[in-house]
Protein backbone atom coordinates (compact mmCIF):
# COMPACT_ATOMS: atom_id res chain seq x y z
CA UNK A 1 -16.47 -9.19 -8.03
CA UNK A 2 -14.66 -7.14 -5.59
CA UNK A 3 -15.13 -7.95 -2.02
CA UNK A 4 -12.08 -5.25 -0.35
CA UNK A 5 -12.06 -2.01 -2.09
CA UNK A 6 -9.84 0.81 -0.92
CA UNK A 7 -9.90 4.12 -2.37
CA UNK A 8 -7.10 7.02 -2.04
CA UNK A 9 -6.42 5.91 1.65
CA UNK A 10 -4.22 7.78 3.83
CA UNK A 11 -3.57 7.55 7.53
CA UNK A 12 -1.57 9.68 9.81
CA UNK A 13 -0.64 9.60 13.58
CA UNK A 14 0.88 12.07 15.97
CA UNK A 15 4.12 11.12 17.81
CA UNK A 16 6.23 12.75 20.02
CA UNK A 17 8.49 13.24 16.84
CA UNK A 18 5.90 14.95 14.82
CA UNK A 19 3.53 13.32 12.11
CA UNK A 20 4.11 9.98 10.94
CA UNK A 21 2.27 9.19 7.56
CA UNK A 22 1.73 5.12 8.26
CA UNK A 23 -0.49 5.19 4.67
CA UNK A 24 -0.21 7.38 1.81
CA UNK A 25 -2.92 7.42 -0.90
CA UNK A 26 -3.31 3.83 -0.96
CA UNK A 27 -5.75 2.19 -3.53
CA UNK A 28 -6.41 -1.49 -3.73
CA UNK A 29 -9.06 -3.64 -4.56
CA UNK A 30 -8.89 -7.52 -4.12
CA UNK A 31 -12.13 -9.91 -5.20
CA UNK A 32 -14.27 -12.28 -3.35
CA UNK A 33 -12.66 -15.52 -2.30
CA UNK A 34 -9.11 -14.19 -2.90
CA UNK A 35 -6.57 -14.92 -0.60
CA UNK A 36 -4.22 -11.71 -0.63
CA UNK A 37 -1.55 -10.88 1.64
CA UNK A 38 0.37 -7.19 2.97
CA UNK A 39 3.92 -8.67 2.33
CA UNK A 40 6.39 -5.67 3.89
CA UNK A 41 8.88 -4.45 6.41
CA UNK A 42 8.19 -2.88 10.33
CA UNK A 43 6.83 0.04 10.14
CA UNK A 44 5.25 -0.14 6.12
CA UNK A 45 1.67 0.51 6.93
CA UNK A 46 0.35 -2.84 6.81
CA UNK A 47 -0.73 -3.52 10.00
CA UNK A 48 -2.71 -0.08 9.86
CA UNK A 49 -4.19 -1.08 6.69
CA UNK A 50 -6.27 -3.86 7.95
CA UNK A 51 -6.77 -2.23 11.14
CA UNK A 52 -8.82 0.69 8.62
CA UNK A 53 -10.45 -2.24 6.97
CA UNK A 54 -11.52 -3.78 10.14
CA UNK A 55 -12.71 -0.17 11.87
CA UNK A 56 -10.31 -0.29 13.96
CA UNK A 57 -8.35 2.69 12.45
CA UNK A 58 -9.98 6.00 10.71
CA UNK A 59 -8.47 7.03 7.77
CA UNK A 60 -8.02 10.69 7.74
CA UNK A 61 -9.60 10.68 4.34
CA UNK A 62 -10.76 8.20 1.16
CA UNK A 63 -13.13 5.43 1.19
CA UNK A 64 -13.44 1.39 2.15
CA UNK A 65 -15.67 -0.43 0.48
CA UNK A 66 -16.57 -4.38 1.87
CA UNK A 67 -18.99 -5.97 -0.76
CA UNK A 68 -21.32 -3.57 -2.15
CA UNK A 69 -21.29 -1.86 1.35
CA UNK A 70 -19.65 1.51 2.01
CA UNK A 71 -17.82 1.76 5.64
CA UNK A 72 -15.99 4.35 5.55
CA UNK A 73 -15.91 7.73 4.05
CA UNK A 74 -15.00 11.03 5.21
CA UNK A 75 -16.46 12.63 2.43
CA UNK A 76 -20.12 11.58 3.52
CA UNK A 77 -19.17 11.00 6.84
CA UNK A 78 -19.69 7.54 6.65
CA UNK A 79 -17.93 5.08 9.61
CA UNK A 80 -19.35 1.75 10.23
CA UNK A 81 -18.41 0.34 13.54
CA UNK A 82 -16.04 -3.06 13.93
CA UNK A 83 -18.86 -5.14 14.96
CA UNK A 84 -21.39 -4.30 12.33
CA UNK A 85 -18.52 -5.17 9.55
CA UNK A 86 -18.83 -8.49 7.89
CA UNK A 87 -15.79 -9.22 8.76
CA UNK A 88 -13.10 -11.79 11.53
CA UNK A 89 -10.12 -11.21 12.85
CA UNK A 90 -7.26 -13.19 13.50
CA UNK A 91 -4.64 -10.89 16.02
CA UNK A 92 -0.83 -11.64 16.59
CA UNK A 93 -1.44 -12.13 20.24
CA UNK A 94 -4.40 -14.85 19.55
CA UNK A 95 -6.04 -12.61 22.24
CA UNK A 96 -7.38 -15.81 24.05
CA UNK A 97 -9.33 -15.10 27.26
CA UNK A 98 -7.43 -16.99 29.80
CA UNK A 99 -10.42 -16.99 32.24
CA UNK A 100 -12.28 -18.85 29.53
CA UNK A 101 -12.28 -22.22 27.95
CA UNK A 102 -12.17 -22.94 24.51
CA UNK A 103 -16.29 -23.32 24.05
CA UNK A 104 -16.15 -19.92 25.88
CA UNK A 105 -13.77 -18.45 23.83
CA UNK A 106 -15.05 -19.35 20.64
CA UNK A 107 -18.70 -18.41 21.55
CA UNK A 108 -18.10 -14.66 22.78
CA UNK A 109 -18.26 -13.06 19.51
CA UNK A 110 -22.16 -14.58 19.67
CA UNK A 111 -22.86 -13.35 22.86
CA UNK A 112 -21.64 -9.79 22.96
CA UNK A 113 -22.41 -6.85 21.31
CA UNK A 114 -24.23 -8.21 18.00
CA UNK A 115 -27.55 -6.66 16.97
CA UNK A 116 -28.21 -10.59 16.08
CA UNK A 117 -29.23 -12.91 18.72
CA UNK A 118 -28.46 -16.13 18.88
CA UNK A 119 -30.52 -18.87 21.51
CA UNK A 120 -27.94 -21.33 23.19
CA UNK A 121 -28.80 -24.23 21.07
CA UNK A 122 -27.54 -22.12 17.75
CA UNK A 123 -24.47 -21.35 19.64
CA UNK A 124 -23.63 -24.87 20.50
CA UNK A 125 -24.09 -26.00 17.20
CA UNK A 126 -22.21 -23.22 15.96
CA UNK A 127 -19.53 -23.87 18.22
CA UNK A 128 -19.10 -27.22 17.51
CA UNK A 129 -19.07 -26.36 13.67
CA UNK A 130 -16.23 -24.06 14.18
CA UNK A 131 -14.24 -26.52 16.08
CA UNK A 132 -15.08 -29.10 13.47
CA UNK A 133 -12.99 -26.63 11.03
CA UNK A 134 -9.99 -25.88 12.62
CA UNK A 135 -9.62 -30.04 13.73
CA UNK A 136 -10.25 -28.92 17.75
CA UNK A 137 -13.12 -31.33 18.61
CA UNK A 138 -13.59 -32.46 21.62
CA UNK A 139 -11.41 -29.10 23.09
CA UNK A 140 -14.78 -27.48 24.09
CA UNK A 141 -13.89 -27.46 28.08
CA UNK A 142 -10.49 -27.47 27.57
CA UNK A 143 -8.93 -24.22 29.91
CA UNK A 144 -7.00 -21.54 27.49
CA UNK A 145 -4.11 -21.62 29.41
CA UNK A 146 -3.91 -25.58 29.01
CA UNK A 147 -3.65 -24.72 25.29
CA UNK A 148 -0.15 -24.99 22.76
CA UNK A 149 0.31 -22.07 20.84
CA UNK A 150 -1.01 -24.13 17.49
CA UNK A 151 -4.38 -24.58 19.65
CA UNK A 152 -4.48 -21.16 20.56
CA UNK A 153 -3.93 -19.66 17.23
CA UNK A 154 -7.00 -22.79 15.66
CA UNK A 155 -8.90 -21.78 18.79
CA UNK A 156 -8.50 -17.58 17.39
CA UNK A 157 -9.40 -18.72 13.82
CA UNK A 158 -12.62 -20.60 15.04
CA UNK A 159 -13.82 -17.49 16.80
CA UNK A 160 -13.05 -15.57 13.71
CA UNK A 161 -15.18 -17.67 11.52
CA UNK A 162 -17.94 -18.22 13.88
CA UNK A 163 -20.36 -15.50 12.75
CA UNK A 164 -19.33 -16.78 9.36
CA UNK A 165 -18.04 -13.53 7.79
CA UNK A 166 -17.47 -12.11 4.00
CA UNK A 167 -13.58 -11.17 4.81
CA UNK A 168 -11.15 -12.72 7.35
CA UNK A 169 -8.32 -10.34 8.54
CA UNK A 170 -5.21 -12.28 9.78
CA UNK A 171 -2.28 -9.73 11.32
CA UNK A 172 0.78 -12.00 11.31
CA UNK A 173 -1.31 -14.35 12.87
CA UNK A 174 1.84 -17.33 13.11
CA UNK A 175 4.53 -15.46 13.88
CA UNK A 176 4.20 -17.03 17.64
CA UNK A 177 4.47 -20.54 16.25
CA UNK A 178 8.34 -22.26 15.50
CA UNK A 179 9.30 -22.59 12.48
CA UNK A 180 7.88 -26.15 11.44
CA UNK A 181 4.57 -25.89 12.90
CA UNK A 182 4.01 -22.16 10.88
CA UNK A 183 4.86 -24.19 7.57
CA UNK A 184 2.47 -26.84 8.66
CA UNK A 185 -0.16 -24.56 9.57
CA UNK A 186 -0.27 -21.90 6.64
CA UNK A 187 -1.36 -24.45 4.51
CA UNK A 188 -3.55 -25.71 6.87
CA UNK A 189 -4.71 -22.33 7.32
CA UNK A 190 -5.05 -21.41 3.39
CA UNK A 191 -7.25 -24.49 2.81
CA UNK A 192 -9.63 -23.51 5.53
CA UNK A 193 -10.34 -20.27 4.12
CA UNK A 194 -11.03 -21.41 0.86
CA UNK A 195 -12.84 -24.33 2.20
CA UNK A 196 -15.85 -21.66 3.63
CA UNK A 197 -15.09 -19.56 0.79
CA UNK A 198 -14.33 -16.39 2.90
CA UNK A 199 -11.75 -13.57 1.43
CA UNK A 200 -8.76 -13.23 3.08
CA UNK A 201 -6.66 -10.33 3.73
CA UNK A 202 -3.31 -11.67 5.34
CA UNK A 203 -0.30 -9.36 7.04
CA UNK A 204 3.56 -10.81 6.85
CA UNK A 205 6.49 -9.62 7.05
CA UNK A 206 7.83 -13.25 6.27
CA UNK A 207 7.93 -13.54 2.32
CA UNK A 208 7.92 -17.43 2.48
CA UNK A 209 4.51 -16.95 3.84
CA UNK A 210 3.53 -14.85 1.89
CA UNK A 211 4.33 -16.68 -1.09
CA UNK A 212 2.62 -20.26 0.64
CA UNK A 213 -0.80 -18.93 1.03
CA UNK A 214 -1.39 -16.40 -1.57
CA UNK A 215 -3.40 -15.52 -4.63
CA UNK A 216 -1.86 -12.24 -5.22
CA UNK A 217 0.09 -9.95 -2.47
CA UNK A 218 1.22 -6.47 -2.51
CA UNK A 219 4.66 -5.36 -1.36
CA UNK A 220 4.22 -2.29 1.02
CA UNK A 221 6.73 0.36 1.56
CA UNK A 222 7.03 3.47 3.65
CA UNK A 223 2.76 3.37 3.54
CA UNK A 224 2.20 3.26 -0.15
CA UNK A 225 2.16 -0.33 -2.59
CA UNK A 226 5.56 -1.12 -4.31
CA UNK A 227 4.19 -3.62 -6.21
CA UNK A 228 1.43 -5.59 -6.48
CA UNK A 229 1.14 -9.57 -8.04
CA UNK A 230 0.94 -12.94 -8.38
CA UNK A 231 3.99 -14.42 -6.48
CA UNK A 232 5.68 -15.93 -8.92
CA UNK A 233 5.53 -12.03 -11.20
CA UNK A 234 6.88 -10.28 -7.85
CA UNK A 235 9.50 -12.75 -7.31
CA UNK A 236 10.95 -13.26 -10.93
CA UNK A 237 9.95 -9.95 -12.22
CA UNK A 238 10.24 -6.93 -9.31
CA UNK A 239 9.83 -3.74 -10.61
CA UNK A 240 12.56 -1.99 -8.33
CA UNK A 241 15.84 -3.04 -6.62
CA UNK A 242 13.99 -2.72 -3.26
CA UNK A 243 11.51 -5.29 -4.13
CA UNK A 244 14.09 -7.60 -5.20
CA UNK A 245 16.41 -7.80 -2.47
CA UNK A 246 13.05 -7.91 0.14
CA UNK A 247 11.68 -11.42 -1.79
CA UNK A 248 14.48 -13.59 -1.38
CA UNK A 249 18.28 -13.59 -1.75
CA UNK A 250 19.83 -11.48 -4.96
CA UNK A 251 23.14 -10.18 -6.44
CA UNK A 252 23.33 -6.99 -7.37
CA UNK A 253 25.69 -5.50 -10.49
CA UNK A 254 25.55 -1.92 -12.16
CA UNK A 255 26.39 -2.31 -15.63
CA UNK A 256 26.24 -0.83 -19.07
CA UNK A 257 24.44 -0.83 -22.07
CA UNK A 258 26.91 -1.98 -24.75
CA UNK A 259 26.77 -3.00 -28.34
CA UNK A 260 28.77 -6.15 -29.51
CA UNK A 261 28.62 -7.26 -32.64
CA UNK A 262 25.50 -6.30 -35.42
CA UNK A 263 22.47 -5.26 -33.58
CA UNK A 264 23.60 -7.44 -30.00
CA UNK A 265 23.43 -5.47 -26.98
CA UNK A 266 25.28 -6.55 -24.45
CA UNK A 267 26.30 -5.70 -20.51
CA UNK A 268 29.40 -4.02 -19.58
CA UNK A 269 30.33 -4.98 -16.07
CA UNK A 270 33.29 -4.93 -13.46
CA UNK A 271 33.89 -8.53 -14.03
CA UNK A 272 33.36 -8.39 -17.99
CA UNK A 273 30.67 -8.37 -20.86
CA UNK A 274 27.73 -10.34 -19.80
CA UNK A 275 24.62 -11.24 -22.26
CA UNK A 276 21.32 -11.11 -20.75
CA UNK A 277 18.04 -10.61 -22.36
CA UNK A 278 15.55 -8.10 -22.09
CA UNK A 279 17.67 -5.05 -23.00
CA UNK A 280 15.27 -3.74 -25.71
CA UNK A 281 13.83 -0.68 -23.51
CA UNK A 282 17.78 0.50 -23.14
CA UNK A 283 19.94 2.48 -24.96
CA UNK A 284 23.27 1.85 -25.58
CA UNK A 285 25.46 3.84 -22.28
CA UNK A 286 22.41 3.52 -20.23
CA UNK A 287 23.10 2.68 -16.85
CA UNK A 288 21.66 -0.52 -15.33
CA UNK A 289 21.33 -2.37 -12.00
CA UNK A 290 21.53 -6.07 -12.57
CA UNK A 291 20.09 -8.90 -10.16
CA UNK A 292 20.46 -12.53 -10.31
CA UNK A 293 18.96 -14.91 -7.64
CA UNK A 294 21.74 -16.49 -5.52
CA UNK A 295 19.76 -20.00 -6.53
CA UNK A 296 20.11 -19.18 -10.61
CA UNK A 297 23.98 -19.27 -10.32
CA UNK A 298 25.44 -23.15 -10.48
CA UNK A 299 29.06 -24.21 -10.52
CA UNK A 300 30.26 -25.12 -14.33
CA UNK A 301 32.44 -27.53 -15.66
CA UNK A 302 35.94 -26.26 -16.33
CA UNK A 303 35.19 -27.49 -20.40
CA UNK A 304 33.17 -24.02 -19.90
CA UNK A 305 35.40 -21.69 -19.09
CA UNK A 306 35.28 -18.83 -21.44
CA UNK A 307 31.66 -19.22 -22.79
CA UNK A 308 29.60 -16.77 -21.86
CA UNK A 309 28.43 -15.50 -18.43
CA UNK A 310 31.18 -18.00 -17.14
CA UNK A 311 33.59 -16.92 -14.98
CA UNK A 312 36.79 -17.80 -12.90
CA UNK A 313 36.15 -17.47 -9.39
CA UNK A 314 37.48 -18.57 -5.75
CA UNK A 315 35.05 -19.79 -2.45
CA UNK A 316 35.27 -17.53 0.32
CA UNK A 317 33.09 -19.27 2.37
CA UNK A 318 30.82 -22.43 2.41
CA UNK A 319 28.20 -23.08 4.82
CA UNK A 320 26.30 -26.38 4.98
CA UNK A 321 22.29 -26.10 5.62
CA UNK A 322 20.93 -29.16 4.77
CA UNK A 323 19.82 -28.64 1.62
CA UNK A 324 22.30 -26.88 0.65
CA UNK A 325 25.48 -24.68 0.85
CA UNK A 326 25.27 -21.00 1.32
CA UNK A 327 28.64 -20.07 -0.67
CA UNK A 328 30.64 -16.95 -1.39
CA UNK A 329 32.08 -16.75 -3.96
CA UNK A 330 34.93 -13.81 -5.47
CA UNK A 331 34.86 -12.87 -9.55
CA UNK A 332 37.59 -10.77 -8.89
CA UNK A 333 36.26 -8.20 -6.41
CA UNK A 334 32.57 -9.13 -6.48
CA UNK A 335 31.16 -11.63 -4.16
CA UNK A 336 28.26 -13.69 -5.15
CA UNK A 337 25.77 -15.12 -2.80
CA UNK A 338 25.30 -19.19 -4.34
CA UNK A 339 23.38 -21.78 -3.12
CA UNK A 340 24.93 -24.71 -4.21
CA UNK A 341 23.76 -28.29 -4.16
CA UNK A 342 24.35 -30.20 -0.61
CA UNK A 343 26.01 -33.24 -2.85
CA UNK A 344 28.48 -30.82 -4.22
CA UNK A 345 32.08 -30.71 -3.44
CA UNK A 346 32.81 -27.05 -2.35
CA UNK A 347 35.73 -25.98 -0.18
CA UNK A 348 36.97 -22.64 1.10
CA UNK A 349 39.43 -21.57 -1.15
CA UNK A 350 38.96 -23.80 -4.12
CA UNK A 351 39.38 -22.44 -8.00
CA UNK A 352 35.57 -22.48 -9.12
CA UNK A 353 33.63 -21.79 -12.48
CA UNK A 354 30.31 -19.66 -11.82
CA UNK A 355 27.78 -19.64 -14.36
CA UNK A 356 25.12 -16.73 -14.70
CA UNK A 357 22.44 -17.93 -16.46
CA UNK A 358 21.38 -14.98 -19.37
CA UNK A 359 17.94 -15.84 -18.43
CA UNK A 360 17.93 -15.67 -15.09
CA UNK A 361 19.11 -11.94 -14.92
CA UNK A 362 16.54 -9.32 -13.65
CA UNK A 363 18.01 -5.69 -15.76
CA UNK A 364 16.35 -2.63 -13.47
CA UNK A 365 16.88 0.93 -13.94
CA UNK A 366 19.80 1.89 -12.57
CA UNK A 367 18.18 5.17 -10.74
């Protein structure tokens, strides 16, 4: 069942440089207990997409749908406020009351402007339930300011799960954690969702997020969906150049369409004929772009040399991460982007073999 629908969508605002069209005829629908995240540049609409869903934002026209329960649509006029939507929200800044400690903090979504009233015992035990979720008990008189940024951003999820809502809306809501706590949290943080069963609608612009805690995502640009999928069908399978190069590290090539030998189609390329599958929708002297992920290219054994997709090739630079070495790598006048294995034996300026893997090559149009 569909818990988020949005129909034909847009949203404009007035700058001093003219109109800016932030979402253009967006339609989306994502079902109950799915956790699906924006995944997109600054500036791609996704932020204002959420903000619509939570009433924080009017479209200008089209219709949002939460459950079976219309809240917005210009054509009927319709425009249900923020705080009769069945919905939490988790905001970049936390917004944490300073004044207030956590129990405080938590609590205020009970105690202002709800047509629901709650007596202080069901607040307490609310409270306390909350807490119990996001692994904060015992934090009840705890002062914000005394709080890390992990506690603030558990203490902004509690509050957004206190009056227990359909859909959670989370707008980049770790990008103020470092870098070890945010992959310690968002897993945290997708088990928790799933654990009360709400539907969650998550922003990013960080694709190794995006890719941790989701169902499905959709790739936003300039206001409209690029692409929508499972992470795994985005990331091996984009549909355009642009969503390739945004999910991760890729090689680009234009090539060819050629035919060698009976019936074998085959890629003519500045560095020579490469085989790759997936070249049934293309004619022979069709244009292509090529992409190959700078983690599906490996070093081969100089035995290889001359099979194909192998190629002669010289380091340019080697950097060592860790995990492994972010390489350059020259075939001739192309440089290739190669992550290479830490225990491998890579120096600047060192005769190489690079192997392109035939199935690891993404073919896109080449318009």
């Amino acid at each position: 069942m569909d818990m988020v629908s949005l129909k034909n969508i847009n949203k404009s605002f007035t700058t001093a440089r003219g109109e800016v069209r932030a979402i253009r005829d967006l339609n989306l629908t994502i079902e109950r207990g799915e956790f699906f995240s924006l995944l997109g540049p600054s500036g791609c609409g996704k932020t204002t997409t959420i903000r619509c869903v939570a009433g924080l934002e009017k479209p200008d026209d089209g219709e949002i749908w939460l459950g079976d329960d219309l809240v917005f649509s210009r054509a009927k006029n319709r425009f249900i406020p923020p705080h009769q939507r069945k919905i939490g929200m988790v905001f970049q800044s936390y917004a944490i009351w300073p004044h207030m400690n956590v129990f405080e903090n938590v609590a205020f979504p009970l105690k202002s402007g709800v047509s629901e009233r709650f007596s202080d015992r069901e607040i307490k035990e609310r409270v306390l339930e909350a807490l119990a979720l996001v692994q904060l008990q015992g934090f009840e008189t705890r002062p914000a300011p005394q709080l890390s940024g992990g506690q603030q951003q558990r203490v902004a999820l509690a509050r957004a799960l206190i009056k227990k809502p359909e859909v959670v809306l989370l707008d980049e809501p770790l990008s103020n954690l470092d870098a070890k706590l945010r992959q310690e949290t968002r897993l945290e943080l997708r088990w928790l969702l799933k654990e009360v069963g709400a539907t969650a609608v998550y922003v990013t612009h960080d694709q190794a997020e995006a890719f941790a805690v989701s169902d499905r995502m959709g790739v936003m640009l300039d206001g409209q969906l690029a692409q929508v999928g499972t992470p795994r069908d985005i990331y091996l399978r984009p549909n355009s150049a642009f969503i390739a190069d945004f999910v991760g590290r890729i090689n680009f090539l234009e090539g060819e369409v050629a035919e060698q030998g009976p019936g074998k189609k085959v890629l003519k390329t500045p560095i020579g004929f490469i085989e790759c599958p997936s070249l049934e929708k293309f004619s022979i002297g069709q244009k292509v772009k090529l992409g190959i992920r700078a983690e599906s290219i490996r070093l081969c054994d100089t035995r290889e040399q001359g099979a194909a997709n192998c190629f002669p090739a010289v380091v340019k630079s080697a950097v060592f991460l860790g995990e492994y070495f972010d390489c350059h790598a020259a075939i001739g006048d192309y440089s290739f982007n190669i992550k290479v294995p830490s225990e491998s034996e890579v120096t600047v300026g060192s005769q190489v073999n690079v192997y392109l893997p035939l199935h690891c090559w993404v073919v896109l149009s080449s318009n």
